[in-house]
Protein backbone atom coordinates (compact mmCIF):
# COMPACT_ATOMS: atom_id res chain seq x y z
CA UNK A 1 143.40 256.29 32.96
CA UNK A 2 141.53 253.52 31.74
CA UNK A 3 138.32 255.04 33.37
CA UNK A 4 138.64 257.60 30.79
CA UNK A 5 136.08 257.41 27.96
CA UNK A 6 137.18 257.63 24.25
CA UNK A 7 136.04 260.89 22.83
CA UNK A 8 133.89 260.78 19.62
CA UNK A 9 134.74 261.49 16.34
CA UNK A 10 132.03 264.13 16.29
CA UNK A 11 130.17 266.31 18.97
CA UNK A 12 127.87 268.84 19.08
CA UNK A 13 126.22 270.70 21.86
CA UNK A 14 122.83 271.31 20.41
CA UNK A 15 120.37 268.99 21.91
CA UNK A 16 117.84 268.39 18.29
CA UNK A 17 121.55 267.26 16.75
CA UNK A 18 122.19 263.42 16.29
CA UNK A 19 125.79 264.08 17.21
CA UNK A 20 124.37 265.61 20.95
CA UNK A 21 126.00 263.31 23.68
CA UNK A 22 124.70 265.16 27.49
CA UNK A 23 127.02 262.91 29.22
CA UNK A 24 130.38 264.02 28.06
CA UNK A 25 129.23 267.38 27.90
CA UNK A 26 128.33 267.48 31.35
CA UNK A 27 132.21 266.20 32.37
CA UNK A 28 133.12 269.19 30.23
CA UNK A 29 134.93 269.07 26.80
CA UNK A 30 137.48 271.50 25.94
CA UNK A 31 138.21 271.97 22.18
CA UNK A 32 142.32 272.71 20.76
CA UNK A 33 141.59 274.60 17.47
CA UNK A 34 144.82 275.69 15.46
CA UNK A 35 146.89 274.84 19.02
CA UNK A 36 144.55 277.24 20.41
CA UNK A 37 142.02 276.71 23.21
CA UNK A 38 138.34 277.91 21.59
CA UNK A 39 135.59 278.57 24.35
CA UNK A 40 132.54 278.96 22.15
CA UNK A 41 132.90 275.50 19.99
CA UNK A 42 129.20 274.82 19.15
CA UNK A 43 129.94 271.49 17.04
CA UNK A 44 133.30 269.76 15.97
CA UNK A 45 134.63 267.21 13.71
CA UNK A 46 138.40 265.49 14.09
CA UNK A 47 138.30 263.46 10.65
CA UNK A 48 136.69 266.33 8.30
CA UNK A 49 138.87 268.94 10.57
CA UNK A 50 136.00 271.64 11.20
CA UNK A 51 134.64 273.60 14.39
CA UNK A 52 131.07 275.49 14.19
CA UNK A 53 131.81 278.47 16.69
CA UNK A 54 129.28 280.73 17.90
CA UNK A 55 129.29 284.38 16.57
CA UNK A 56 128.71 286.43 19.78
CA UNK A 57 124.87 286.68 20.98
CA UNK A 58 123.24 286.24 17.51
CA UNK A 59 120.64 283.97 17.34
CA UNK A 60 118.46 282.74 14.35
CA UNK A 61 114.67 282.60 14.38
CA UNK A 62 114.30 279.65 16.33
CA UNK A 63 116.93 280.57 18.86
CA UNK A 64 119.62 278.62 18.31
CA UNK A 65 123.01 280.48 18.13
CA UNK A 66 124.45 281.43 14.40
CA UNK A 67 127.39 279.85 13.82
CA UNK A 68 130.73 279.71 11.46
CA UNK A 69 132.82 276.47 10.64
CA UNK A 70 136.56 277.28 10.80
CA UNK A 71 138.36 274.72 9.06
CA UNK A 72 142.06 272.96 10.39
CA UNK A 73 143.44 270.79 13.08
CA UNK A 74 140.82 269.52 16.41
CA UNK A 75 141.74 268.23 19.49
CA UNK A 76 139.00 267.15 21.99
CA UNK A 77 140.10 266.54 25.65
CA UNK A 78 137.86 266.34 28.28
CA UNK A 79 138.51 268.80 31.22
CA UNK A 80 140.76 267.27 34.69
CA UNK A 81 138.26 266.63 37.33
CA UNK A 82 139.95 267.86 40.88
CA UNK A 83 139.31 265.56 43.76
CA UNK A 84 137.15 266.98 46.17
CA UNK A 85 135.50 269.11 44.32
């Protein structure tokens, strides 16, 4: 347990985004929204309690994916790593 790192207050997955951390996203962070498990979190926030989620394939002109913020409750974990593989 104590190998675990702390998880920040903010993330986001968007690489231009001072809040972009490729280590932890590469271990894999899963996102609680509501007490609900939210695949498409794009950027979150546990102390302002906000998610930016993806809206399907839409893109804006530069690419990036458009997003809404959904306000309420976040929980960051990081996803259980099985041995072997």
């Amino acid at each position: 347990m104590s190998d675990t790192p702390t998880l920040p207050d903010r993330l986001s997955s968007d690489p231009t985004s001072p809040f972009y951390n490729e280590e932890l996203l590469k271990r894999g962070v899963g996102i609680r929204f509501k007490g609900q498990e939210k695949t498409n979190v794009e950027e979150y926030c546990v102390s302002e309690g906000w998610v930016r989620v993806s809206m399907g394939k839409s893109v804006d002109r530069k690419g990036r994916p458009l997003t809404l913020k959904l306000t309420g409750p976040v929980e960051p974990y990081l996803h259980e790593e099985t041995p072997g593989g």
